[in-house]
PDB file of N, CA and C in Angstrom:
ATOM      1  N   UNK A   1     -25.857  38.800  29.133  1.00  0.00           N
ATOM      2  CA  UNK A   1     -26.103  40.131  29.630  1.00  0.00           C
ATOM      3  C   UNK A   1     -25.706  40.176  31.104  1.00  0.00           C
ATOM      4  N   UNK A   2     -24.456  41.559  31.389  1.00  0.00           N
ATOM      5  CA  UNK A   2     -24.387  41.646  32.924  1.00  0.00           C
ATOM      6  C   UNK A   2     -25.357  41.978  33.649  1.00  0.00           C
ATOM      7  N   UNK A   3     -26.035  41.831  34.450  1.00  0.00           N
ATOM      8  CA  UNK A   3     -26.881  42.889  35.442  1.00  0.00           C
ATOM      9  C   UNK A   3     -25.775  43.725  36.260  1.00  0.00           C
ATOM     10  N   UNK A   4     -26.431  44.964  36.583  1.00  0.00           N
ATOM     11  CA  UNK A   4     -25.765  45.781  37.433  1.00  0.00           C
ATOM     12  C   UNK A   4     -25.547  45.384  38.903  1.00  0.00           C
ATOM     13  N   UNK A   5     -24.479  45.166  39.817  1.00  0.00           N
ATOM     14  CA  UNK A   5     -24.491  44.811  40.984  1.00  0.00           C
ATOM     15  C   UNK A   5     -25.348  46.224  41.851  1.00  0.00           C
ATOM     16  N   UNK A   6     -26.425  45.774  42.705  1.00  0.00           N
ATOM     17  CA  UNK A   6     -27.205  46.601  43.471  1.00  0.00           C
ATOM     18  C   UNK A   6     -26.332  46.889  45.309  1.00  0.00           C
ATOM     19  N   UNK A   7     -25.937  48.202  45.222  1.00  0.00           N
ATOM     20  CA  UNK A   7     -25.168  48.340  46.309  1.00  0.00           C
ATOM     21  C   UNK A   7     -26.067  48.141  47.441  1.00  0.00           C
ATOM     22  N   UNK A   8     -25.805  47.473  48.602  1.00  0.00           N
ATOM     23  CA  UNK A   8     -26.802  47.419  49.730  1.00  0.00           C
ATOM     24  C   UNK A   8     -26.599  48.811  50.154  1.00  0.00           C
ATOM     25  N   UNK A   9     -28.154  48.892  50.981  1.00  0.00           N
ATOM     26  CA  UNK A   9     -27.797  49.892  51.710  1.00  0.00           C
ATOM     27  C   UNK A   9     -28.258  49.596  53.253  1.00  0.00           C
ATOM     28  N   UNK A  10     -28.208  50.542  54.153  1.00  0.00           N
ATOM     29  CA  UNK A  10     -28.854  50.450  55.376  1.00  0.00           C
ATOM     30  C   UNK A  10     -29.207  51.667  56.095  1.00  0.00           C
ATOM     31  N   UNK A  11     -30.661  52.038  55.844  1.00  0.00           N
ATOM     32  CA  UNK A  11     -31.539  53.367  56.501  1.00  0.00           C
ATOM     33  C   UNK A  11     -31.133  54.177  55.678  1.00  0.00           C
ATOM     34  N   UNK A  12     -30.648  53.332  53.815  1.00  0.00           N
ATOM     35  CA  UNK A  12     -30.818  55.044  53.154  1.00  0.00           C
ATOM     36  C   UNK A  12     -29.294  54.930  52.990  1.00  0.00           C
ATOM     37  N   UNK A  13     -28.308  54.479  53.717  1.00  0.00           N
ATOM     38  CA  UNK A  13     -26.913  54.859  53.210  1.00  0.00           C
ATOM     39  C   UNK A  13     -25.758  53.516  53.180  1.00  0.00           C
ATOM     40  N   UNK A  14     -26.361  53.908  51.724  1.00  0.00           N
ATOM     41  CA  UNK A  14     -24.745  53.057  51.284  1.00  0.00           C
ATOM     42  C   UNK A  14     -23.755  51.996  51.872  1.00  0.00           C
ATOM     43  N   UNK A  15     -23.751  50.799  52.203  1.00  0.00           N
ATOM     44  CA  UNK A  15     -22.849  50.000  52.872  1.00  0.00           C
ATOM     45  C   UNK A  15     -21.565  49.792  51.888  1.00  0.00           C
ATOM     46  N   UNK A  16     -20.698  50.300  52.330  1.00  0.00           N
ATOM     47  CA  UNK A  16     -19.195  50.161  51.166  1.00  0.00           C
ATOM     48  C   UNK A  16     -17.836  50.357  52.272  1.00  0.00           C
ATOM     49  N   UNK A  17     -16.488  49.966  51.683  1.00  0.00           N
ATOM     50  CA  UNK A  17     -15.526  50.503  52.361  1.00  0.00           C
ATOM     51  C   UNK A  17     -15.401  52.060  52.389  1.00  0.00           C
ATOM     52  N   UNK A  18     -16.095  52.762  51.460  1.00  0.00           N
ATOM     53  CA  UNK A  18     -16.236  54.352  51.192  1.00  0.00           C
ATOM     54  C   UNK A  18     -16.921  55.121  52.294  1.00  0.00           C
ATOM     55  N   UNK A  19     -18.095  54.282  52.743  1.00  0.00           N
ATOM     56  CA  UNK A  19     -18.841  54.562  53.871  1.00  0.00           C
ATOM     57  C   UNK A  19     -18.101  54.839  55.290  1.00  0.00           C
ATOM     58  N   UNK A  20     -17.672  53.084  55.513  1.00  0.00           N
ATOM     59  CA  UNK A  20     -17.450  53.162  56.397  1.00  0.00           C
ATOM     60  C   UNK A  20     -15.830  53.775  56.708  1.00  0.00           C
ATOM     61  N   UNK A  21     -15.296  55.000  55.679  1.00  0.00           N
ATOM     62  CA  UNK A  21     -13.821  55.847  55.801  1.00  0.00           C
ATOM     63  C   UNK A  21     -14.765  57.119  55.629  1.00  0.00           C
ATOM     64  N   UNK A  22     -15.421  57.612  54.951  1.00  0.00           N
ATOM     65  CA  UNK A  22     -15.989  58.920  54.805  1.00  0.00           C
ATOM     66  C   UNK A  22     -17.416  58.591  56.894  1.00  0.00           C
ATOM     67  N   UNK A  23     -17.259  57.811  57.285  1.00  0.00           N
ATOM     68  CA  UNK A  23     -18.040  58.044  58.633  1.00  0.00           C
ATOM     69  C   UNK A  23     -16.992  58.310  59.509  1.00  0.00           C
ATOM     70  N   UNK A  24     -16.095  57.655  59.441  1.00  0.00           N
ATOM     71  CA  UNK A  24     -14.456  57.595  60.049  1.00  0.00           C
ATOM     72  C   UNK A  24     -14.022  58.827  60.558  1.00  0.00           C
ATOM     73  N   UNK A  25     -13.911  59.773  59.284  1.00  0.00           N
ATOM     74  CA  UNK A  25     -13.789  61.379  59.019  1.00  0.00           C
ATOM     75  C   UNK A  25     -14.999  62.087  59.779  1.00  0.00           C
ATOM     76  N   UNK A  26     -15.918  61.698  59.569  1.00  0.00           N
ATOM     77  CA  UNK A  26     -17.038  62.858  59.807  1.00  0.00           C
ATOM     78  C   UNK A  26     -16.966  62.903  61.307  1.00  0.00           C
ATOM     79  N   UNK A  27     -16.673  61.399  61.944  1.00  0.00           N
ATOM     80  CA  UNK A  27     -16.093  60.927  63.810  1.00  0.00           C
ATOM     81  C   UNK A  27     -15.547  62.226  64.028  1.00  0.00           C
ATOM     82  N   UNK A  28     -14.043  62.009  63.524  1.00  0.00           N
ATOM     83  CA  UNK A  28     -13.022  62.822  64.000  1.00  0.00           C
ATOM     84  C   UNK A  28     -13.448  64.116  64.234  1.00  0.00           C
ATOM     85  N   UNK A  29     -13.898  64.598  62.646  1.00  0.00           N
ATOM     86  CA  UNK A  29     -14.227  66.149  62.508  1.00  0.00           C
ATOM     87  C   UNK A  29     -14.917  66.635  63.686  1.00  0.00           C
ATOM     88  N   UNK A  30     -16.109  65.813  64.184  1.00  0.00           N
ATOM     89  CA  UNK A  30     -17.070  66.271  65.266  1.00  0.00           C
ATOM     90  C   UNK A  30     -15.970  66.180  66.427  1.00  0.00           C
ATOM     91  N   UNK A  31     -15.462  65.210  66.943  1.00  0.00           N
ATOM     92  CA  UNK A  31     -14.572  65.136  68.087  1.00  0.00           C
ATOM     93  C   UNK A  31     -13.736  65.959  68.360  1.00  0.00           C
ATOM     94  N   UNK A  32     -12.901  66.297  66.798  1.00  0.00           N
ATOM     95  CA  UNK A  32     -12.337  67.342  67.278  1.00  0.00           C
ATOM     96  C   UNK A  32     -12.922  68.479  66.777  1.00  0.00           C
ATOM     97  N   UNK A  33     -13.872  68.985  66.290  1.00  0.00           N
ATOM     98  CA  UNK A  33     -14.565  70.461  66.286  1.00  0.00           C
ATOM     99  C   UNK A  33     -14.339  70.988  65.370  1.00  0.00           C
ATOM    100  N   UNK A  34     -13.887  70.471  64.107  1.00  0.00           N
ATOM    101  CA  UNK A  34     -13.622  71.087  62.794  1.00  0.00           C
ATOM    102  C   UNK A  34     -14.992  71.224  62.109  1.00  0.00           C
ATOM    103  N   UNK A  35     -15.285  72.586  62.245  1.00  0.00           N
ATOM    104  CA  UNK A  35     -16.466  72.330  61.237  1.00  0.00           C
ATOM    105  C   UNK A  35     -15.913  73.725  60.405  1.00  0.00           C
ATOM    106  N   UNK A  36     -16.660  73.528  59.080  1.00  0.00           N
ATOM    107  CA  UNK A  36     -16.479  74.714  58.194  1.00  0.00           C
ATOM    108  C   UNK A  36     -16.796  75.877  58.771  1.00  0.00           C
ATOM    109  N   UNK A  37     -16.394  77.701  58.126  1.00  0.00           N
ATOM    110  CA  UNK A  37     -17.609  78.471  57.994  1.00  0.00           C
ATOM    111  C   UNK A  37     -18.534  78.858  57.624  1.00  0.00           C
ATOM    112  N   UNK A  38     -20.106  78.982  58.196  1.00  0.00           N
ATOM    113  CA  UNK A  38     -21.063  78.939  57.687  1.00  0.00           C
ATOM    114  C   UNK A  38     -21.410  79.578  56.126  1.00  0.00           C
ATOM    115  N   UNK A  39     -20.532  80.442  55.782  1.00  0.00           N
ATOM    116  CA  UNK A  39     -20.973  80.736  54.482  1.00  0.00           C
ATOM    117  C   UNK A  39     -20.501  79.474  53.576  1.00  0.00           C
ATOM    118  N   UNK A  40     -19.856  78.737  53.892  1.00  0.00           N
ATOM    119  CA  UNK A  40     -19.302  77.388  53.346  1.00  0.00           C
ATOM    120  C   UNK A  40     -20.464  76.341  53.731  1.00  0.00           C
ATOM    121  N   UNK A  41     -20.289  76.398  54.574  1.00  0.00           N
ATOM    122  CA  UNK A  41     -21.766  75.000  54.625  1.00  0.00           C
ATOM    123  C   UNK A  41     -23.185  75.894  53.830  1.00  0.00           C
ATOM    124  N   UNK A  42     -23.380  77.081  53.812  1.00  0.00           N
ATOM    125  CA  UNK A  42     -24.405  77.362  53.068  1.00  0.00           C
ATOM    126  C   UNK A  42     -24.392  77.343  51.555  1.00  0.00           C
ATOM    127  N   UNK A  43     -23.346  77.802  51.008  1.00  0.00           N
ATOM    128  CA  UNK A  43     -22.937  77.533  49.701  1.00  0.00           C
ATOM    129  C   UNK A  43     -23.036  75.777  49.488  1.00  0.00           C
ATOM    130  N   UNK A  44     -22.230  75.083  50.312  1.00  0.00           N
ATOM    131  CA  UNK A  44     -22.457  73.870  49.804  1.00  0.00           C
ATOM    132  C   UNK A  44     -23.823  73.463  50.192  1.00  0.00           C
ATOM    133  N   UNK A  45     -24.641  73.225  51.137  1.00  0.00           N
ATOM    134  CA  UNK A  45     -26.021  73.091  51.273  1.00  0.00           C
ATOM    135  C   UNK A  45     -26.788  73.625  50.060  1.00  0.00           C
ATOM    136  N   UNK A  46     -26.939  75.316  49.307  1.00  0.00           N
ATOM    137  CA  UNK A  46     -27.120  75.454  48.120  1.00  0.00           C
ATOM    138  C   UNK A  46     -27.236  74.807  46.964  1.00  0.00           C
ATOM    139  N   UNK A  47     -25.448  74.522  47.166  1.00  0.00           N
ATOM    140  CA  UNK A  47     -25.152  73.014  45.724  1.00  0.00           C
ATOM    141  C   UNK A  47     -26.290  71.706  45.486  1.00  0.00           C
ATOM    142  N   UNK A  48     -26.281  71.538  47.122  1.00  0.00           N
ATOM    143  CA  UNK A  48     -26.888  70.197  47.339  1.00  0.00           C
ATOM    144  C   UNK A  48     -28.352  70.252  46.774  1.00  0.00           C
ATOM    145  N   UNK A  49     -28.826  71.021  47.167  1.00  0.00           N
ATOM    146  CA  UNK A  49     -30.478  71.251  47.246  1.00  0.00           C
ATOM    147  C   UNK A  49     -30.904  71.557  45.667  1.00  0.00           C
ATOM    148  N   UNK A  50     -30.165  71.535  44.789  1.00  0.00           N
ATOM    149  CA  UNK A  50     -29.989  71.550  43.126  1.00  0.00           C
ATOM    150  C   UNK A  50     -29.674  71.057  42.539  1.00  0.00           C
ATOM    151  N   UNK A  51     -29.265  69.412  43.263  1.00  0.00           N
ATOM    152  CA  UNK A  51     -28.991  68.343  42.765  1.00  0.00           C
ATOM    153  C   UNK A  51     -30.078  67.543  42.431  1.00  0.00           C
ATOM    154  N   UNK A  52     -29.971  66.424  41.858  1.00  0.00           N
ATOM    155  CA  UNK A  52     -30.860  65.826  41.535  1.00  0.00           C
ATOM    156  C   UNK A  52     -30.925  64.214  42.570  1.00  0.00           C
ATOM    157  N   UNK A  53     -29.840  64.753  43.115  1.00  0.00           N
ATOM    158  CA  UNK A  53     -30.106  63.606  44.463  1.00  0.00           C
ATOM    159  C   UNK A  53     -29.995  64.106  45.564  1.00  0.00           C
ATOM    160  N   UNK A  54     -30.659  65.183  46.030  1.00  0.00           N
ATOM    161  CA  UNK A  54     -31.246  65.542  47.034  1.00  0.00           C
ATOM    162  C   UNK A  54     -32.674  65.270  47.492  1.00  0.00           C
ATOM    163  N   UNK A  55     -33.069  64.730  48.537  1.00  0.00           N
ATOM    164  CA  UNK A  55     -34.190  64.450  48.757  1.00  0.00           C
ATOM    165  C   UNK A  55     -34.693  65.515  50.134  1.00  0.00           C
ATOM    166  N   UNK A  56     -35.663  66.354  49.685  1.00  0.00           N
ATOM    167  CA  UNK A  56     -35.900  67.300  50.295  1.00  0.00           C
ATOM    168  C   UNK A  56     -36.930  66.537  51.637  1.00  0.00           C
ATOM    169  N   UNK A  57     -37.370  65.799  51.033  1.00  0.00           N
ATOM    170  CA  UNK A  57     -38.249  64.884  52.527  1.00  0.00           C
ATOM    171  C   UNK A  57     -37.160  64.841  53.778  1.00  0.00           C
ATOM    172  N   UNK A  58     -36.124  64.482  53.435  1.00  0.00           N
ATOM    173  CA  UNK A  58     -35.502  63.925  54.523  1.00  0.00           C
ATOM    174  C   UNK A  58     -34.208  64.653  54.756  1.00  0.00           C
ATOM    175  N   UNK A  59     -33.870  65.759  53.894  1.00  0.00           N
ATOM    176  CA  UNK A  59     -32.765  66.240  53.982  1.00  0.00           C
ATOM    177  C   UNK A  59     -31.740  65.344  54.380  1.00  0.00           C
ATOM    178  N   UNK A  60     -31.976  64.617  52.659  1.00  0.00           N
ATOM    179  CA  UNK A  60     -30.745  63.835  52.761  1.00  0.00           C
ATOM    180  C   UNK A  60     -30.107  63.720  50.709  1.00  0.00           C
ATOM    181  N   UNK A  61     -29.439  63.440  51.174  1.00  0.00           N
ATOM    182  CA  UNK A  61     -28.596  63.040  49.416  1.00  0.00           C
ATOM    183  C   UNK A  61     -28.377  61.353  49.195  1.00  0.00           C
ATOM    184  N   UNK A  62     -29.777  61.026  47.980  1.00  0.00           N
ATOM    185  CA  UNK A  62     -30.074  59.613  47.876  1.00  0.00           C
ATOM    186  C   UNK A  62     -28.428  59.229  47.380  1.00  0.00           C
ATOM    187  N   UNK A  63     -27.586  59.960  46.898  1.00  0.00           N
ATOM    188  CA  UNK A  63     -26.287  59.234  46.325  1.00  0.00           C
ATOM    189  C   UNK A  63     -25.470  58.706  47.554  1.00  0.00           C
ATOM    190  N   UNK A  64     -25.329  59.160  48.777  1.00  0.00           N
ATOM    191  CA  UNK A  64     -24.591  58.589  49.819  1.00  0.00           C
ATOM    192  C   UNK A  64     -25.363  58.448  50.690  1.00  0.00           C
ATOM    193  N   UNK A  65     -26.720  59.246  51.195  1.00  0.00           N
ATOM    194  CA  UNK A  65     -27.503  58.338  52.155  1.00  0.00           C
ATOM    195  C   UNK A  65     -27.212  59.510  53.401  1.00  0.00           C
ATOM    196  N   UNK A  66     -26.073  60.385  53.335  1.00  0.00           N
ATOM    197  CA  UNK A  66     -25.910  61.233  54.615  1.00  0.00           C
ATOM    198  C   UNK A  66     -26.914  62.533  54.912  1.00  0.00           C
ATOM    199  N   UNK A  67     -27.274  62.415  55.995  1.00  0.00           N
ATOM    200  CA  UNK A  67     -27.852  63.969  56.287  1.00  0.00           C
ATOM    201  C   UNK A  67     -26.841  64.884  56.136  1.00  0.00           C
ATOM    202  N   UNK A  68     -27.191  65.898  54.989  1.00  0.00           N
ATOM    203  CA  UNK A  68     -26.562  66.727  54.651  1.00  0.00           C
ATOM    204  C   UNK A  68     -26.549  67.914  55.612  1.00  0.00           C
ATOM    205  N   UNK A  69     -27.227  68.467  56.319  1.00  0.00           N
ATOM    206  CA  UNK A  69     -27.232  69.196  57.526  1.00  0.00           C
ATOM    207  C   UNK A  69     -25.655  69.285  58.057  1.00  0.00           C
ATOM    208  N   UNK A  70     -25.556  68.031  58.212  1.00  0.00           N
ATOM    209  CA  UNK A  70     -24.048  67.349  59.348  1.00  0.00           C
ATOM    210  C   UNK A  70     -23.079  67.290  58.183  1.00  0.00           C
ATOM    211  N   UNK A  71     -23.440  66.912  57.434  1.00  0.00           N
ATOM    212  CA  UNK A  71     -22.056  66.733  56.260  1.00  0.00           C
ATOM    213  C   UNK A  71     -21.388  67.928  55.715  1.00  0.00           C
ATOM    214  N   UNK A  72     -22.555  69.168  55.307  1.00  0.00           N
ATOM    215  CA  UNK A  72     -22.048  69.894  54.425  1.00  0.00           C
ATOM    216  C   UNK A  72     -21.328  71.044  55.934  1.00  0.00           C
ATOM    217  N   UNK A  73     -21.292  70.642  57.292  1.00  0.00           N
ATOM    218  CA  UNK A  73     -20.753  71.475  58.151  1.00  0.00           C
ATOM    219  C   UNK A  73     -19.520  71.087  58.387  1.00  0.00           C
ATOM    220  N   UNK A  74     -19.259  70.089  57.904  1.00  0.00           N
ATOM    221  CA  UNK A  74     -17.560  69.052  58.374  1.00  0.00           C
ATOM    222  C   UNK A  74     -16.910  69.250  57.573  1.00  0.00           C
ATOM    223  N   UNK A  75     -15.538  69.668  58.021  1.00  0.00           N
ATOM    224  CA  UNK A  75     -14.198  69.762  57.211  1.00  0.00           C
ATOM    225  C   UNK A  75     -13.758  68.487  55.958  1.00  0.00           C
ATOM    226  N   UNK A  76     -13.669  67.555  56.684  1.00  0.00           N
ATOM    227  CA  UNK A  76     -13.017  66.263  55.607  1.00  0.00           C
ATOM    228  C   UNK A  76     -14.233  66.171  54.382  1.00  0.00           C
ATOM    229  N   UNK A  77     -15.862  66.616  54.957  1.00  0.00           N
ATOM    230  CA  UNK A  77     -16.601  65.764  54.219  1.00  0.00           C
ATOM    231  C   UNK A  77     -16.445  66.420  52.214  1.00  0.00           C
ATOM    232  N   UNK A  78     -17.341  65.329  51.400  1.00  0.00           N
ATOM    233  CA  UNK A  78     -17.210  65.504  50.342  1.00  0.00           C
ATOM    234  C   UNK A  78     -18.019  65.253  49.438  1.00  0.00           C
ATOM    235  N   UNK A  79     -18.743  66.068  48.458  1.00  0.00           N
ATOM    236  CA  UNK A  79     -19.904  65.378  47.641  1.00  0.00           C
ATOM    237  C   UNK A  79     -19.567  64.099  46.930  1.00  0.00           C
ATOM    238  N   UNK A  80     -20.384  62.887  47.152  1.00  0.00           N
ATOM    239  CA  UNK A  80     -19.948  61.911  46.282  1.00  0.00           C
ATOM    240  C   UNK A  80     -19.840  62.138  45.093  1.00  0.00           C
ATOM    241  N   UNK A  81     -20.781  62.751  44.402  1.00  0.00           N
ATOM    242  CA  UNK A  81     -20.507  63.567  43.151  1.00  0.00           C
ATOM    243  C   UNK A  81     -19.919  64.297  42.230  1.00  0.00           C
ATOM    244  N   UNK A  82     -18.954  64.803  43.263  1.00  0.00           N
ATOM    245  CA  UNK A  82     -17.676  65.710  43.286  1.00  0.00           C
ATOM    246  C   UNK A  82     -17.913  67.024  42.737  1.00  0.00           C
ATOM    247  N   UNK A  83     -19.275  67.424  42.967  1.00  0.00           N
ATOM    248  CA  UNK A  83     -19.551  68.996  43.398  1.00  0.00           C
ATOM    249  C   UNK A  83     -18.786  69.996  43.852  1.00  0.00           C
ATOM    250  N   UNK A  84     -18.681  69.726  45.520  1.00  0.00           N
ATOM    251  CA  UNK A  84     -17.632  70.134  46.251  1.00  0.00           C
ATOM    252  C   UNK A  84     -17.209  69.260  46.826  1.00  0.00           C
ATOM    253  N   UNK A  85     -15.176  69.721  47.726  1.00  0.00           N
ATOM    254  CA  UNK A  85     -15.087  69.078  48.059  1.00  0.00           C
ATOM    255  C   UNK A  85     -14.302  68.987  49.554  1.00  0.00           C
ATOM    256  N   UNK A  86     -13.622  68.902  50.180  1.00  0.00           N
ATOM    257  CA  UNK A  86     -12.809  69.500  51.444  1.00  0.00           C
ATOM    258  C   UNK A  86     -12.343  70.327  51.689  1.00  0.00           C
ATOM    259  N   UNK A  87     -12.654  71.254  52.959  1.00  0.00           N
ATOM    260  CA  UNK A  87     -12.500  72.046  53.094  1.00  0.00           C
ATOM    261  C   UNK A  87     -11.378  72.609  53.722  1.00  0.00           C
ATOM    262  N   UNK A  88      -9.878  73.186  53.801  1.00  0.00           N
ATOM    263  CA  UNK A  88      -9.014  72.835  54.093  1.00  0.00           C
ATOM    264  C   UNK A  88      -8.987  74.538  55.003  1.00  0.00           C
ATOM    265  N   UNK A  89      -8.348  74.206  56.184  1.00  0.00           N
ATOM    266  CA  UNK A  89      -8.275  75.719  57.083  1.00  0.00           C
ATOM    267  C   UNK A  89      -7.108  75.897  56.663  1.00  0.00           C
ATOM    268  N   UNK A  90      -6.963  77.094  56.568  1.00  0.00           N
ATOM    269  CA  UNK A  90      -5.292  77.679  56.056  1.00  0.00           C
ATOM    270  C   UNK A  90      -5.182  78.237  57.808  1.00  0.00           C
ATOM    271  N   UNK A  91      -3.846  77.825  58.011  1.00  0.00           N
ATOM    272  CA  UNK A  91      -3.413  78.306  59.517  1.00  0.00           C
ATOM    273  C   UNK A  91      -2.602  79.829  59.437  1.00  0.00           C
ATOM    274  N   UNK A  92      -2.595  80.814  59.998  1.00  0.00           N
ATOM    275  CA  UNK A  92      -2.116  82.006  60.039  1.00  0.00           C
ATOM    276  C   UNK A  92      -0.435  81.831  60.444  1.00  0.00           C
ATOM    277  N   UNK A  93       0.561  81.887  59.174  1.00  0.00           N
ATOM    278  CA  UNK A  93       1.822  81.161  60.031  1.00  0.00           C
ATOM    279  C   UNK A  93       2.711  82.112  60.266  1.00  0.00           C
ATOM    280  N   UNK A  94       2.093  83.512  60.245  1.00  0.00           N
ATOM    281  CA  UNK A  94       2.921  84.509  60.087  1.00  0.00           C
ATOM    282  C   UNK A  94       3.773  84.432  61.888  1.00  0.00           C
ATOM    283  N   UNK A  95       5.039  84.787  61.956  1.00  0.00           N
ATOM    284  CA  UNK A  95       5.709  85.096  63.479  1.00  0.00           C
ATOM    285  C   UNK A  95       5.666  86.900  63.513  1.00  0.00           C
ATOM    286  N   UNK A  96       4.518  86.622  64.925  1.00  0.00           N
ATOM    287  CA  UNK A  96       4.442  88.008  65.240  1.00  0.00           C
ATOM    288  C   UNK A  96       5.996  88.473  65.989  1.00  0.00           C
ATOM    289  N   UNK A  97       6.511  89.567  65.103  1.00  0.00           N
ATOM    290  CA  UNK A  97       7.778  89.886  65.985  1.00  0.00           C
ATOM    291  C   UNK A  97       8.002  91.567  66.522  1.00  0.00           C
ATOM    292  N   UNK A  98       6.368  91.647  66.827  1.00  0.00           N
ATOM    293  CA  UNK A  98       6.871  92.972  67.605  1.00  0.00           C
ATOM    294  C   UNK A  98       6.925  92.978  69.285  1.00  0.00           C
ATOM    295  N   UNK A  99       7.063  91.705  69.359  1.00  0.00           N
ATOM    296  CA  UNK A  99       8.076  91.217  70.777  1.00  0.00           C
ATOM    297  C   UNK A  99       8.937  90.984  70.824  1.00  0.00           C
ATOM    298  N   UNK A 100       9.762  90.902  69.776  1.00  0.00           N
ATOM    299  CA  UNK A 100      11.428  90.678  69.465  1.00  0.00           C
ATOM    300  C   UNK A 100      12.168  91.784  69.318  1.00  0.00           C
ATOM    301  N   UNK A 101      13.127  91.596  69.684  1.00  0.00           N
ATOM    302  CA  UNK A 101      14.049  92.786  70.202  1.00  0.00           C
ATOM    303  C   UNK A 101      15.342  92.311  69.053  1.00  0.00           C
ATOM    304  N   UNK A 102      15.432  93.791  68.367  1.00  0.00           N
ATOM    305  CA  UNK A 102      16.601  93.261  66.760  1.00  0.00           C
ATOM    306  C   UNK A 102      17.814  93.712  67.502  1.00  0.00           C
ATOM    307  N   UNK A 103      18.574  92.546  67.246  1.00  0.00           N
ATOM    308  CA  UNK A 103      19.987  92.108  67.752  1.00  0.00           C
ATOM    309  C   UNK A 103      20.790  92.218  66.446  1.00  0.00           C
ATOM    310  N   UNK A 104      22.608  93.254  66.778  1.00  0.00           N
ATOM    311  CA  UNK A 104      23.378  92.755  65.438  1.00  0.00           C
ATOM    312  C   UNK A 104      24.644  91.744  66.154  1.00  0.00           C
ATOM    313  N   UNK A 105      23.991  90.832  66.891  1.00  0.00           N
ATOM    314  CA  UNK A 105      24.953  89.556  66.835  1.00  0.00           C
ATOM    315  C   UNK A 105      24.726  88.436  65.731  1.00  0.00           C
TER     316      UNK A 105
END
């Protein structure tokens, strides 16, 4: 009979190479200021809080260990669960051209 390998954890979250690339992301996001819009972190906060690994004591999600507060506000982040998942900004790429002057060269 296998036993199941027991993932360590530390304060609740997960020690893995998954960890330490999904903390990687959450760095950046804060550094550089990507956070979702709030109707997006509330919808996903929603999701969360109807999971069955949400732990309302600590506002946290026993499956990865992150305070969801901070997670469900960050662009890269992602339910381990695959609930939801990144949030991607669409950039406005339109060229404003009513500063351009129409030329028939």
């Amino acid at each position: 009979m296998k036993l199941k390998r027991i993932q360590p954890k530390i304060m609740g979250v997960p020690v893995s190479i998954e960890t330490a690339k999904s903390l990687t992301a959450a760095s950046k996001d804060i550094f550089m200021r990507r956070f979702v819009p709030k109707d997006v972190k509330k919808i996903r906060m929603d999701i969360c809080k109807q999971c069955p690994s949400w732990s309302e004591r600590f506002n946290r999600c026993t499956e990865c260990g992150c305070q969801m507060k901070v997670k469900a506000a960050l662009t890269s982040s992602e339910c381990p669960l695959k609930k939801w998942g990144r949030h991607l900004h669409v950039r406005d790429t339109r060229i404003d051209t009513s500063e351009h002057k129409e030329t028939t060269e």
